[in-house]
PDB file of N, CA and C in Angstrom:
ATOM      1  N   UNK A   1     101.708  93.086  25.925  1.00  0.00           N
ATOM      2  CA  UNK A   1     101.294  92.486  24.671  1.00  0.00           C
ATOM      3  C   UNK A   1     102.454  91.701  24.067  1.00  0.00           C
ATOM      4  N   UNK A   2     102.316  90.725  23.359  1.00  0.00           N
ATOM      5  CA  UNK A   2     103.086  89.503  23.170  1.00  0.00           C
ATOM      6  C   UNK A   2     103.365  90.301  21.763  1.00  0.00           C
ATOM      7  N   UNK A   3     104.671  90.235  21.373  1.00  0.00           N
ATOM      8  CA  UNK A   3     105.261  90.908  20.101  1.00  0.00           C
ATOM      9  C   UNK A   3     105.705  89.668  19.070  1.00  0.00           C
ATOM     10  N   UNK A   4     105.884  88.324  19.338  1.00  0.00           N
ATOM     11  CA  UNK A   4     106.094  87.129  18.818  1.00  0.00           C
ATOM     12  C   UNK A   4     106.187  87.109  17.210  1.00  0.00           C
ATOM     13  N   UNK A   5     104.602  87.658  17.032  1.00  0.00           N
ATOM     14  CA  UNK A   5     103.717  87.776  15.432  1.00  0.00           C
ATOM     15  C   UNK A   5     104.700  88.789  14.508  1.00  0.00           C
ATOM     16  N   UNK A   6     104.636  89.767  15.595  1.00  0.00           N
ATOM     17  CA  UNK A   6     105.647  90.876  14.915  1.00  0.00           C
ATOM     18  C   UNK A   6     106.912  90.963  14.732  1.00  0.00           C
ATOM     19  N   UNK A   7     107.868  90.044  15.330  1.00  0.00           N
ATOM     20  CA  UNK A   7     109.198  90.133  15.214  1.00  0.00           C
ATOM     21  C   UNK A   7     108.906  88.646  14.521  1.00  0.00           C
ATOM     22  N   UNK A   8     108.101  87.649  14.009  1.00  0.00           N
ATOM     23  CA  UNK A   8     108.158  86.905  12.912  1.00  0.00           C
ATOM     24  C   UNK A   8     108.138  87.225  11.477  1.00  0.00           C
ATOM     25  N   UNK A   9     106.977  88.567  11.345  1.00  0.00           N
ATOM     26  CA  UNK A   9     107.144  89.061   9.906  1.00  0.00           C
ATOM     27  C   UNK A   9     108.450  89.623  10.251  1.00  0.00           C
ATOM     28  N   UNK A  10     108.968  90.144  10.711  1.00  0.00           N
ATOM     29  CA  UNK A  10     110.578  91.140  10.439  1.00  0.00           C
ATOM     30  C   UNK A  10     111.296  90.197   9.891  1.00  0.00           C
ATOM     31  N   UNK A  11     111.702  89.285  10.630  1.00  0.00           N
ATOM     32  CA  UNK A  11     112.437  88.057  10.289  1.00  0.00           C
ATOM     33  C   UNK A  11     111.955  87.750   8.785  1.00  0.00           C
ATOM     34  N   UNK A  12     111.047  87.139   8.399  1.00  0.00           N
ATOM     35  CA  UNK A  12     110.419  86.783   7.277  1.00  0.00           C
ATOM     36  C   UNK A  12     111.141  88.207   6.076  1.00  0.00           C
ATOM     37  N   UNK A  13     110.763  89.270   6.600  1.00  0.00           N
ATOM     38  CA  UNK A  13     110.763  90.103   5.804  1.00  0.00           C
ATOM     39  C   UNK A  13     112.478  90.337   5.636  1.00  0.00           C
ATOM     40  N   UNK A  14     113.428  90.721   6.415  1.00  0.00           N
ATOM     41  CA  UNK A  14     114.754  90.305   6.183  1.00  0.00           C
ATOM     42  C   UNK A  14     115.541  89.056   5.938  1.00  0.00           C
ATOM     43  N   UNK A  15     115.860  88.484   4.987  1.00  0.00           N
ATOM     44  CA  UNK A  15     116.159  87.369   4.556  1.00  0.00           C
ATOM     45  C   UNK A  15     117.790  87.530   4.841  1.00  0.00           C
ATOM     46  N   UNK A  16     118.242  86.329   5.095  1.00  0.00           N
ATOM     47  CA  UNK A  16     119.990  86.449   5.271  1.00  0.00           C
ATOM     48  C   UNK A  16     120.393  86.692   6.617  1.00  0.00           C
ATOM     49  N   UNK A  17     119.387  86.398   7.696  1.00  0.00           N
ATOM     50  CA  UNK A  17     119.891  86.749   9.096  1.00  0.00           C
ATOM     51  C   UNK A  17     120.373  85.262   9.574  1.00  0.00           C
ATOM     52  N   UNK A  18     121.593  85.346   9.827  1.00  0.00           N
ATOM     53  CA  UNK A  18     122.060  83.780  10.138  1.00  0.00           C
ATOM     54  C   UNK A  18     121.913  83.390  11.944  1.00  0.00           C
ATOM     55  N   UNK A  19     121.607  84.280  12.252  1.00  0.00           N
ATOM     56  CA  UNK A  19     121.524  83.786  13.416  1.00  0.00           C
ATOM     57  C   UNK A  19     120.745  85.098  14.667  1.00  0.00           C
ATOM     58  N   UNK A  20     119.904  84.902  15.713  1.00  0.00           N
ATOM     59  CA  UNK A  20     119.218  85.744  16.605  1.00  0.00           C
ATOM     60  C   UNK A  20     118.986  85.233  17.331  1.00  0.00           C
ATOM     61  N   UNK A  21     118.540  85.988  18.654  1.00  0.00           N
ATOM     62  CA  UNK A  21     118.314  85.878  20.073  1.00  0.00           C
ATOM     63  C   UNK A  21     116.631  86.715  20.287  1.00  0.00           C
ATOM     64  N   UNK A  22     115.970  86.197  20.343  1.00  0.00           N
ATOM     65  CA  UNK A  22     114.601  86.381  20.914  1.00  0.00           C
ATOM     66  C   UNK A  22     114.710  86.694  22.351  1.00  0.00           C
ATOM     67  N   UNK A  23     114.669  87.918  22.736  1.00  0.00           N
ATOM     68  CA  UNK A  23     114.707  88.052  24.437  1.00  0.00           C
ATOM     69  C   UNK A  23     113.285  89.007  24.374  1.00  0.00           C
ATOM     70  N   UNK A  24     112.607  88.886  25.662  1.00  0.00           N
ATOM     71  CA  UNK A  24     111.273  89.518  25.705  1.00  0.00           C
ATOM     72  C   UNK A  24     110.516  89.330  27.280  1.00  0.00           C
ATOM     73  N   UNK A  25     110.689  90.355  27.669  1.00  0.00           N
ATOM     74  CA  UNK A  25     109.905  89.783  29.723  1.00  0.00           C
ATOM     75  C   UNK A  25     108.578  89.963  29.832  1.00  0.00           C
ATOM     76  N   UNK A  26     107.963  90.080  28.672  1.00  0.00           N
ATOM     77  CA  UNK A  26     106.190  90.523  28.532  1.00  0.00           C
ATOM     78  C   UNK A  26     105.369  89.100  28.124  1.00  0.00           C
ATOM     79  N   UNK A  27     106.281  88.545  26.793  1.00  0.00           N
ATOM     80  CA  UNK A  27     105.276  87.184  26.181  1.00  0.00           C
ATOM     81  C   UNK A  27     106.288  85.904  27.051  1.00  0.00           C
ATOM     82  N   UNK A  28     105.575  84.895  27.480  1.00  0.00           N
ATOM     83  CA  UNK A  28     106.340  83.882  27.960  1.00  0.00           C
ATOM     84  C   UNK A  28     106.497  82.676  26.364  1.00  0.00           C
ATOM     85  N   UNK A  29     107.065  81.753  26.482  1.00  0.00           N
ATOM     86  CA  UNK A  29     107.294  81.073  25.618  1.00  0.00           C
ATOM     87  C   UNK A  29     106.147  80.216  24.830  1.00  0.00           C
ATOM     88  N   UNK A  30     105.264  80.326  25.357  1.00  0.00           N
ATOM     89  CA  UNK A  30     103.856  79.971  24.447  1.00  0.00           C
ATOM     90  C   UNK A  30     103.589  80.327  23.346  1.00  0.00           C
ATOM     91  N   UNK A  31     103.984  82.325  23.585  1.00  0.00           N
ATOM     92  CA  UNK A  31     103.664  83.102  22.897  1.00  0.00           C
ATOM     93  C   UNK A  31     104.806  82.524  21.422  1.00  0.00           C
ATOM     94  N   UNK A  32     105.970  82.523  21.723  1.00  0.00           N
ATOM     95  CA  UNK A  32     107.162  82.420  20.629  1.00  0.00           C
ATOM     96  C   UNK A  32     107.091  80.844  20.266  1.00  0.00           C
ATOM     97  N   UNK A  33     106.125  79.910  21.036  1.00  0.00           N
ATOM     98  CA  UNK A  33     106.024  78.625  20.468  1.00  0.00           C
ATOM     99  C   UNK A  33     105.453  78.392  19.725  1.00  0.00           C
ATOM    100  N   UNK A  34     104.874  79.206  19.059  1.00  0.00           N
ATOM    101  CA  UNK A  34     103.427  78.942  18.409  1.00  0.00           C
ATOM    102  C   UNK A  34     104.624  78.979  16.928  1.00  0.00           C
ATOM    103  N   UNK A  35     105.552  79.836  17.187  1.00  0.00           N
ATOM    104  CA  UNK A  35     106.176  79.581  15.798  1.00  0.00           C
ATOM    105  C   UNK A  35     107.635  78.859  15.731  1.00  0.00           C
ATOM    106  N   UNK A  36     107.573  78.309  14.732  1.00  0.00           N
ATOM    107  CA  UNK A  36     109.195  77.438  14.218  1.00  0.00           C
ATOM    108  C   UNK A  36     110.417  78.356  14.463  1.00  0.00           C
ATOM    109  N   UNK A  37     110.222  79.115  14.053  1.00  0.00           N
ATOM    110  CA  UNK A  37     111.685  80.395  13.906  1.00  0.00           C
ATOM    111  C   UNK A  37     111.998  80.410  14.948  1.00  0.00           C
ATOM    112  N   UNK A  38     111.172  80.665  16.068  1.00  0.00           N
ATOM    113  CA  UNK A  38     112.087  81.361  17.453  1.00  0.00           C
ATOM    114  C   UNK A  38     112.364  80.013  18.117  1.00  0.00           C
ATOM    115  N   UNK A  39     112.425  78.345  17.808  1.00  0.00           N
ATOM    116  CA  UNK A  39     112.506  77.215  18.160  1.00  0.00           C
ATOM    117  C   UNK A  39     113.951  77.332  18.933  1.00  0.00           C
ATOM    118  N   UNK A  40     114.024  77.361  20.055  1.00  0.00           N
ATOM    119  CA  UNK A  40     115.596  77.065  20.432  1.00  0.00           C
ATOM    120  C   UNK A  40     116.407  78.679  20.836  1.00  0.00           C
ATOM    121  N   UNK A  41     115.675  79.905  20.400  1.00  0.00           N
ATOM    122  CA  UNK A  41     116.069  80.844  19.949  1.00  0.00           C
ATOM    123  C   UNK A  41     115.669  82.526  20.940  1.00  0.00           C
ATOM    124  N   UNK A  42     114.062  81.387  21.814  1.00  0.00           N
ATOM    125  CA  UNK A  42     113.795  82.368  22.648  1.00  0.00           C
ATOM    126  C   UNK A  42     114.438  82.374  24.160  1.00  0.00           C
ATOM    127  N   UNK A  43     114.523  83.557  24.864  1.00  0.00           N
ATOM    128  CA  UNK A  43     115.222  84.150  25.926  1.00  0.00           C
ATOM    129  C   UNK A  43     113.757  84.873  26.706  1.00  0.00           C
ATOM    130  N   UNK A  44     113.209  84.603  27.750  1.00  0.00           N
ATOM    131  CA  UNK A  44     112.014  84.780  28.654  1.00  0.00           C
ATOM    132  C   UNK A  44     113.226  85.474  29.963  1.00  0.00           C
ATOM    133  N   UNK A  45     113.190  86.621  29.435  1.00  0.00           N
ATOM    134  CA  UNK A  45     113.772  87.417  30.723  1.00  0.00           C
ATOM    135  C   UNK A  45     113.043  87.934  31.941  1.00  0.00           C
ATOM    136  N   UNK A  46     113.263  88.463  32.778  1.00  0.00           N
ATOM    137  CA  UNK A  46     112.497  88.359  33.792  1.00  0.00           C
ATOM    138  C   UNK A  46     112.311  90.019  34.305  1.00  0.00           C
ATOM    139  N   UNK A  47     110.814  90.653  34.179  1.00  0.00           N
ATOM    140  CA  UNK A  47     111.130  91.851  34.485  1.00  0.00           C
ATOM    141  C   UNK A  47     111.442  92.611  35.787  1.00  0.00           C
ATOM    142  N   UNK A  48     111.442  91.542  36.540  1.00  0.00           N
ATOM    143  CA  UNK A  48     112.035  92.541  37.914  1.00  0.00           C
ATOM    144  C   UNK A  48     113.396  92.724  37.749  1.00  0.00           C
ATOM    145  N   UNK A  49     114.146  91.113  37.417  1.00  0.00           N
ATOM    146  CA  UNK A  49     115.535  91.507  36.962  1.00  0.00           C
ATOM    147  C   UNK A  49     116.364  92.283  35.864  1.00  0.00           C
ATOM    148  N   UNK A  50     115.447  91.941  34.738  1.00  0.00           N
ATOM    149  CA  UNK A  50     115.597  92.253  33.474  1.00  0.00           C
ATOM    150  C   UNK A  50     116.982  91.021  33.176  1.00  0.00           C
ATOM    151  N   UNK A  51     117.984  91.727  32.408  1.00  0.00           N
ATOM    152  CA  UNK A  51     118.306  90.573  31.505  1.00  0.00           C
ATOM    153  C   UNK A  51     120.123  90.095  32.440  1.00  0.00           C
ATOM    154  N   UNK A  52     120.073  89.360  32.469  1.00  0.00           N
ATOM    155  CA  UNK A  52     120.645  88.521  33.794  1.00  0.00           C
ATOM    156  C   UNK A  52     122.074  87.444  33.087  1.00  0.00           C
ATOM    157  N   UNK A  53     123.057  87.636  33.592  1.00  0.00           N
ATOM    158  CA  UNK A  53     124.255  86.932  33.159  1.00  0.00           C
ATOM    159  C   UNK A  53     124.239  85.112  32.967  1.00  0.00           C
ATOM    160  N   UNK A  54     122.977  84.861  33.482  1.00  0.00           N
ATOM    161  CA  UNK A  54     122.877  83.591  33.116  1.00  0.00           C
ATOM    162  C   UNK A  54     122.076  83.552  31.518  1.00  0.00           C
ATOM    163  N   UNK A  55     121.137  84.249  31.120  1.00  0.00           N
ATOM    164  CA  UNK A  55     120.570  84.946  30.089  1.00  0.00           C
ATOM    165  C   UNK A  55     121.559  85.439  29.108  1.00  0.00           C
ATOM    166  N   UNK A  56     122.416  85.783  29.833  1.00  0.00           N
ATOM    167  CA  UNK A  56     123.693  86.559  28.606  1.00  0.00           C
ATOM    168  C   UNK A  56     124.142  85.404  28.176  1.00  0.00           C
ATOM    169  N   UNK A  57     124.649  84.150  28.980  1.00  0.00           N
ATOM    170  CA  UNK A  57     125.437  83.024  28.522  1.00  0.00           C
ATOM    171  C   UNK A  57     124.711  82.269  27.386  1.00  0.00           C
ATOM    172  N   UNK A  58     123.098  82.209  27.866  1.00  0.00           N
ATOM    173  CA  UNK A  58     122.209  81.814  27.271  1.00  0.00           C
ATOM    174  C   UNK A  58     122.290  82.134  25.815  1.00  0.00           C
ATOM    175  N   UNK A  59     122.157  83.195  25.620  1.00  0.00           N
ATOM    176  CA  UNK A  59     121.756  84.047  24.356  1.00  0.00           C
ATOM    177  C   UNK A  59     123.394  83.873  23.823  1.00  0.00           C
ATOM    178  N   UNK A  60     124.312  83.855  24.064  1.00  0.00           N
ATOM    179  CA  UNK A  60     126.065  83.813  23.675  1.00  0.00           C
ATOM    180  C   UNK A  60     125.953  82.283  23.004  1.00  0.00           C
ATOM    181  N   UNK A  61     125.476  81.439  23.727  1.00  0.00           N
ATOM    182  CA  UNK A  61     125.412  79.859  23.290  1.00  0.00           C
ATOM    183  C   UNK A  61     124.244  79.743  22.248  1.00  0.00           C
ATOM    184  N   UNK A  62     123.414  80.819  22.265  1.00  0.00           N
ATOM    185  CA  UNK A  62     122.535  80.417  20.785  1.00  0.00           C
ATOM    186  C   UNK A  62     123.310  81.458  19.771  1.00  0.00           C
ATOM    187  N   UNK A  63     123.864  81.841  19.984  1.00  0.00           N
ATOM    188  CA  UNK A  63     124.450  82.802  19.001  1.00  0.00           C
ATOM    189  C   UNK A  63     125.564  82.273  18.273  1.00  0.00           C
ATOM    190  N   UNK A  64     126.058  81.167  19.243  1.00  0.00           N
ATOM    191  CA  UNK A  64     127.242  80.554  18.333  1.00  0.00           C
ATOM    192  C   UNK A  64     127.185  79.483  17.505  1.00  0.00           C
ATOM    193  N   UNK A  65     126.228  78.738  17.727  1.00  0.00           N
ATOM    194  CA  UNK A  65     125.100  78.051  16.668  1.00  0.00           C
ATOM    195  C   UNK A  65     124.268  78.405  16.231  1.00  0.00           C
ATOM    196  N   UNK A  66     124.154  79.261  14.725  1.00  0.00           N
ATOM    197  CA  UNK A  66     123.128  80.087  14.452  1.00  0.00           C
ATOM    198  C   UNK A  66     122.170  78.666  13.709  1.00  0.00           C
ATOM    199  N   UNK A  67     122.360  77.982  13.452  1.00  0.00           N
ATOM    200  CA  UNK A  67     121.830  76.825  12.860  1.00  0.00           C
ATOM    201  C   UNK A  67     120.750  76.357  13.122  1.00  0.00           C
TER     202      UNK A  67
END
């Protein structure tokens, strides 16, 4: 089940988060496209591998532009 909806109200509901990493191996990016927030922000990990050093760099380079 695609969690997208639900980690949008969190967000919404905590104000002052300058910056996040959307990682998730269940919803593909459709699911997190549907909204603005996770624009640039989602990480589609892969569940046989799970979360993978090219993924780490990934998520390190959105983290340093929280913008």
């Amino acid at each position: 089940m695609c969690k997208a909806a639900l980690a949008r109200y969190w967000l919404l509901e905590h104000n002052g988060i300058d910056g996040f990493v959307a990682l998730d191996d269940m919803c593909d990016a459709e699911g997190y496209g549907t909204y603005d927030i996770f624009k640039g922000r989602y990480i589609n990990t892969n569940p046989e591998t799970g979360f993978t050093g090219k993924d780490c760099r990934l998520a390190l380079d959105i983290l340093s532009n929280p913008s």
